[in-house]
C-alpha atoms as a PDB file:
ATOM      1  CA  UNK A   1     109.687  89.776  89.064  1.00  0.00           C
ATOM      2  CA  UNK A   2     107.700  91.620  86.240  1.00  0.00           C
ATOM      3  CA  UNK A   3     108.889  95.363  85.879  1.00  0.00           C
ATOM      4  CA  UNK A   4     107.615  97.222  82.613  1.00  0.00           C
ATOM      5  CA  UNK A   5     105.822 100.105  82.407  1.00  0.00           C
ATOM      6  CA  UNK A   6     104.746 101.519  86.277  1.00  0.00           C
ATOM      7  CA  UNK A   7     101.352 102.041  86.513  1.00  0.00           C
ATOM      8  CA  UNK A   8      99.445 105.782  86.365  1.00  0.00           C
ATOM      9  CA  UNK A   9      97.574 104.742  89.423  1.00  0.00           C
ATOM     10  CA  UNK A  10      99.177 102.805  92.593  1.00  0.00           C
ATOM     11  CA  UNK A  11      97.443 102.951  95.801  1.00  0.00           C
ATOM     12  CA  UNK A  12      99.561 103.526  99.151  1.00  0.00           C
ATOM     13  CA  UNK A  13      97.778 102.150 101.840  1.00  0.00           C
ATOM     14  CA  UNK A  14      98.982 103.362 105.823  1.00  0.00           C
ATOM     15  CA  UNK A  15      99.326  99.613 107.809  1.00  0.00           C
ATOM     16  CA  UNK A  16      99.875  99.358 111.718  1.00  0.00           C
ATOM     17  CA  UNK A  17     103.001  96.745 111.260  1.00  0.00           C
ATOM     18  CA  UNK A  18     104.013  96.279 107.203  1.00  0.00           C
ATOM     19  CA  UNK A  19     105.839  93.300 108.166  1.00  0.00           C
ATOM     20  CA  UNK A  20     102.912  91.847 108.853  1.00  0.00           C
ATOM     21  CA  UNK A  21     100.935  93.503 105.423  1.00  0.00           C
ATOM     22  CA  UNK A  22     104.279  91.820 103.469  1.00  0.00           C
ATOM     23  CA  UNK A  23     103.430  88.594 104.996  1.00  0.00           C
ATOM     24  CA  UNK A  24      99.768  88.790 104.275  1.00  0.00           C
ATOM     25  CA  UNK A  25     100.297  90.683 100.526  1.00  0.00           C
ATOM     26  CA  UNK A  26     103.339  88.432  99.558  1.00  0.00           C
ATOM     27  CA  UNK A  27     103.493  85.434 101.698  1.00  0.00           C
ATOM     28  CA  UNK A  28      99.697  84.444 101.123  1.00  0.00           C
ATOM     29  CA  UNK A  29      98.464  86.296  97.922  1.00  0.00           C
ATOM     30  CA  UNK A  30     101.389  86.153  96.035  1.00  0.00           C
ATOM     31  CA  UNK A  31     102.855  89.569  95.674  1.00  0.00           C
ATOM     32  CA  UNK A  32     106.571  90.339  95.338  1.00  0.00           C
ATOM     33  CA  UNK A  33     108.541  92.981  97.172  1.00  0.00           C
ATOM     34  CA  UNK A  34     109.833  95.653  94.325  1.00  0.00           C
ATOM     35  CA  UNK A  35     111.671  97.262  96.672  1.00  0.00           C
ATOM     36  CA  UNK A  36     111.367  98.263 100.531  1.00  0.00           C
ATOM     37  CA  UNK A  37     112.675 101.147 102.969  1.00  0.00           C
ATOM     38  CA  UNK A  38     112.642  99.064 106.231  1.00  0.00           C
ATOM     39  CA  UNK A  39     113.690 102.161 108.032  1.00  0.00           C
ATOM     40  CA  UNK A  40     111.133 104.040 107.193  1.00  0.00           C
ATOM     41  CA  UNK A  41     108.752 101.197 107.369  1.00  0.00           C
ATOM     42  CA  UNK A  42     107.923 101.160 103.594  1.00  0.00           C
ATOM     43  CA  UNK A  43     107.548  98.486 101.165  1.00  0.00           C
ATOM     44  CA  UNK A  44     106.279  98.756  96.881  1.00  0.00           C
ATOM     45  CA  UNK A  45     104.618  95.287  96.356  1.00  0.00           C
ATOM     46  CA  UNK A  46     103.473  93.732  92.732  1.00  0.00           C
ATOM     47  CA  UNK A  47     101.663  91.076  91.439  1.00  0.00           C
ATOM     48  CA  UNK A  48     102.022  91.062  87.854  1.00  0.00           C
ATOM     49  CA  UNK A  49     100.736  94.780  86.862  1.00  0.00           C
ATOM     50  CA  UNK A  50      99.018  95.023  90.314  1.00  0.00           C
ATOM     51  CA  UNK A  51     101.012  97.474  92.311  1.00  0.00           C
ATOM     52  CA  UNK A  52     100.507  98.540  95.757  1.00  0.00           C
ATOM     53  CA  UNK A  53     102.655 100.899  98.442  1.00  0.00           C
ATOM     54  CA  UNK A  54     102.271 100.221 102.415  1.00  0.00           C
ATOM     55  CA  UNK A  55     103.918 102.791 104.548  1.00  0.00           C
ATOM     56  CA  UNK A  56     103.676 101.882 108.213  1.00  0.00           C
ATOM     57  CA  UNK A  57     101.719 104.027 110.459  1.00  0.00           C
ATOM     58  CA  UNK A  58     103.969 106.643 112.711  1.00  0.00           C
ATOM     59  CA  UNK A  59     107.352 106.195 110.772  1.00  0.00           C
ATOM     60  CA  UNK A  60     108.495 108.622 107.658  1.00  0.00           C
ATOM     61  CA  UNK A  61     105.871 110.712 106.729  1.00  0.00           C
ATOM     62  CA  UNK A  62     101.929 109.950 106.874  1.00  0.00           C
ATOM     63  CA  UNK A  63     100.359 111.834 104.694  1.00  0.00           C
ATOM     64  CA  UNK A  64      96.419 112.239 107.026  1.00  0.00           C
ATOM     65  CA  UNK A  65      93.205 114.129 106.097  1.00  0.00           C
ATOM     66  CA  UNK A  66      91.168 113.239 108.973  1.00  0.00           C
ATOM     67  CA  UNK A  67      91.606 111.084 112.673  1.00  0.00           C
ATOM     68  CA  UNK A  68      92.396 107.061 111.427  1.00  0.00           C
ATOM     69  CA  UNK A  69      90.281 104.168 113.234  1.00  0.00           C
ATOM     70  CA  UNK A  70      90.768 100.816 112.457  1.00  0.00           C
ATOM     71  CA  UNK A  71      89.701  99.246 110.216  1.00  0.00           C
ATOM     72  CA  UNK A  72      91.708 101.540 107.652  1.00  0.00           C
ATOM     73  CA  UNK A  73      90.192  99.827 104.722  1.00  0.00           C
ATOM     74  CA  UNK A  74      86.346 101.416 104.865  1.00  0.00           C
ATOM     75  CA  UNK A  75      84.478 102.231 101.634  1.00  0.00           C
ATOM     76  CA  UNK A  76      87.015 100.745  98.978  1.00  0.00           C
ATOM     77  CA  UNK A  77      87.981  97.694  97.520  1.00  0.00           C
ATOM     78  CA  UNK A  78      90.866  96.864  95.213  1.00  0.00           C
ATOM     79  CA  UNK A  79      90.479  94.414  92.609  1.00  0.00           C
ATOM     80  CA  UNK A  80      93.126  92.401  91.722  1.00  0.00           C
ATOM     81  CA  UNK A  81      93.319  90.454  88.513  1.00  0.00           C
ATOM     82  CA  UNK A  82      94.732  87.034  88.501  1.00  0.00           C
ATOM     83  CA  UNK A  83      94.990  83.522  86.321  1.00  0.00           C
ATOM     84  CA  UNK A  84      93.734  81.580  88.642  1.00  0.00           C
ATOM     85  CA  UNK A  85      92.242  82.567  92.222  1.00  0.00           C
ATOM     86  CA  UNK A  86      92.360  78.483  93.521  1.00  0.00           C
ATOM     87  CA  UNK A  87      96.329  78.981  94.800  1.00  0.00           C
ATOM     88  CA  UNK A  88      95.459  82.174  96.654  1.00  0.00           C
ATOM     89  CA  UNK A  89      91.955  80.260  98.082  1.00  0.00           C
ATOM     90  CA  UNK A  90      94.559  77.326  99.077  1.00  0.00           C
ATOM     91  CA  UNK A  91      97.395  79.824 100.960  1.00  0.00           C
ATOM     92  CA  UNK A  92      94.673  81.797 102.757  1.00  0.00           C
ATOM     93  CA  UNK A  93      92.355  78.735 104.278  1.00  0.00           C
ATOM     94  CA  UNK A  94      95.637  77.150 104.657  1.00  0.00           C
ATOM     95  CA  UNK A  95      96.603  80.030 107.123  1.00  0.00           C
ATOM     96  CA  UNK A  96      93.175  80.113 108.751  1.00  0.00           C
ATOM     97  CA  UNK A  97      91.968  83.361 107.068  1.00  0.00           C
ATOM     98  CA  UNK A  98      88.551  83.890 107.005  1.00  0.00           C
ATOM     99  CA  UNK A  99      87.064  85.430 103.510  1.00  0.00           C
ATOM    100  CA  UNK A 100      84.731  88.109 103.089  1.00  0.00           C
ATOM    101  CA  UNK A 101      83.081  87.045 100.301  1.00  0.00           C
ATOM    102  CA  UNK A 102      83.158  83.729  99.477  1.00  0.00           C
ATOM    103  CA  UNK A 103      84.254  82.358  95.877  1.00  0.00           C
ATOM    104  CA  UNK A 104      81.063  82.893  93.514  1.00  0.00           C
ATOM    105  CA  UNK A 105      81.144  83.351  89.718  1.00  0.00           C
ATOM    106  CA  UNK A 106      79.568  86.157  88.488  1.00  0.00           C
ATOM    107  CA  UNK A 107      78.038  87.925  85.176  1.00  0.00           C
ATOM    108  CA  UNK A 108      78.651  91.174  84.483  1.00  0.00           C
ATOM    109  CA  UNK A 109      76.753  93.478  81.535  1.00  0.00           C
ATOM    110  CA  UNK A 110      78.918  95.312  79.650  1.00  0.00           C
ATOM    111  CA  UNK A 111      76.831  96.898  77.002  1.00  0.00           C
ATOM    112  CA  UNK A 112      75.631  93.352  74.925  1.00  0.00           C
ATOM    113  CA  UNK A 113      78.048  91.538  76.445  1.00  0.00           C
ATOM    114  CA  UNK A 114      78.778  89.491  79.802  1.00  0.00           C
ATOM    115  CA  UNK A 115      81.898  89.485  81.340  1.00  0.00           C
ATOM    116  CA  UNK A 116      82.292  86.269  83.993  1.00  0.00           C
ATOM    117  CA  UNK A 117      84.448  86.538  86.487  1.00  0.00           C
ATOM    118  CA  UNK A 118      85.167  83.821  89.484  1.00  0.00           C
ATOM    119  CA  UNK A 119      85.989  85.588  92.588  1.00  0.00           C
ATOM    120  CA  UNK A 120      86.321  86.494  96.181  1.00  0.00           C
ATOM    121  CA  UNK A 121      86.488  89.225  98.579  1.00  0.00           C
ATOM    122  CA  UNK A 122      89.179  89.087 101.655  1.00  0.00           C
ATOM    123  CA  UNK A 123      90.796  91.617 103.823  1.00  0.00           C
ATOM    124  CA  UNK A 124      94.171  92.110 104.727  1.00  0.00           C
ATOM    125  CA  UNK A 125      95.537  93.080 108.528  1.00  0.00           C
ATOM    126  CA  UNK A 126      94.018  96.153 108.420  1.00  0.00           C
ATOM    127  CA  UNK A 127      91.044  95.903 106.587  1.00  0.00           C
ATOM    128  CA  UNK A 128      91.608  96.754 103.134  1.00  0.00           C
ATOM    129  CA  UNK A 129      89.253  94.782 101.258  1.00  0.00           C
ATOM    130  CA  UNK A 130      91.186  93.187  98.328  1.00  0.00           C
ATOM    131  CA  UNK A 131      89.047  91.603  95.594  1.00  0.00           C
ATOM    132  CA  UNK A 132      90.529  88.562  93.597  1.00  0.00           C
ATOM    133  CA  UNK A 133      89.186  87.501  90.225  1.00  0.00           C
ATOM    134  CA  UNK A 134      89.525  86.019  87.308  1.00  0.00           C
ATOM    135  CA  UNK A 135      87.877  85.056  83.849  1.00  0.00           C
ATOM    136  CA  UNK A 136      85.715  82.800  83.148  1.00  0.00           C
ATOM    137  CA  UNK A 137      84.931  84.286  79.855  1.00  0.00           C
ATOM    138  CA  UNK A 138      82.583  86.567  77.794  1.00  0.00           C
ATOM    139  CA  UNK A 139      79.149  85.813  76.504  1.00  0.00           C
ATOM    140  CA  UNK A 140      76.163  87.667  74.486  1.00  0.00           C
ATOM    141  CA  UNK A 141      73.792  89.711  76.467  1.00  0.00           C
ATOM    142  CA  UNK A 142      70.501  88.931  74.262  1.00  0.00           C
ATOM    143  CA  UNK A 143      68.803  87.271  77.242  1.00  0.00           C
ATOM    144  CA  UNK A 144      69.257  90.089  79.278  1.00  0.00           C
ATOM    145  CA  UNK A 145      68.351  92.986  77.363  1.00  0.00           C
ATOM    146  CA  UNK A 146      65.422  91.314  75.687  1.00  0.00           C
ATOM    147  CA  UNK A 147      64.260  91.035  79.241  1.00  0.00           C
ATOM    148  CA  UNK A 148      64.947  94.431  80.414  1.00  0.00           C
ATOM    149  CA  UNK A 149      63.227  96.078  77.266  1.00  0.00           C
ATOM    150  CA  UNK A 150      59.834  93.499  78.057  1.00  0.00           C
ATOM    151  CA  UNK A 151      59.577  95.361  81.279  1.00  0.00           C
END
């Protein structure tokens, strides 16, 4: 397990059963258990510098602005930086887990340069969408802007 510095920012995300989120999180995308409440139906999971909290729904303290539906997961997605995405791929179509997205590579601008990325969109039990990627490398953005400005 990698502990350094915690991150400013770590998502906690309310789950119906985190047992079930711990087996998703950990047992298929490779996250490790930092430490878990069981009683109160709490677990801090990392991967690397990727940290997330799930807190069960109706045990300790949920912390609600507004009625929850399922799927809990609506209008975000967390992406999660990896080495390689092919071992998470393998664990999740090994399990029968439908994707998303499915893998693509992709270019992304970033001022006059590319960033590629290979990755894939899947969500967990309760429909957080979890983004996996990782680099394929950088390249100029010539092409692109010499386009744009010809327009």
């Amino acid at each position: 397990m990698t502990i350094g510095l915690d991150p400013a920012l770590v998502p906690e995300l309310l789950v119906r059963d985190v047992d079930a989120s711990i087996g998703f999180w950990c047992t298929l995308c490779g996250f490790e258990i930092r430490y878990q409440r069981p009683a109160e139906g709490f677990a801090y999971i990392m991967r690397g510098a990727a940290h997330v909290m799930l807190e069960q729904a109706g045990i300790g303290r949920n912390w609600l602005t507004g009625p929850l539906e399922a799927p809990h997961g609506r209008g975000v997605n967390f992406q999660v930086v990896v080495s390689d995405v092919e071992p998470i791929l393998a664990a999740l179509r090994a399990a029968g887990v439908s994707l998303f997205m499915p893998p693509e590579t992709k270019w992304y601008r970033i001022d006059d340069q590319e960033v590629g990325v290979r990755q894939f969109l899947v969500t967990d039990p309760d429909g957080y969408l979890i983004r996996f990627q990782c680099s394929v490398g950088r390249r100029g953005a010539n092409r692109i802007r010499d386009l744009d400005q010809s327009q």
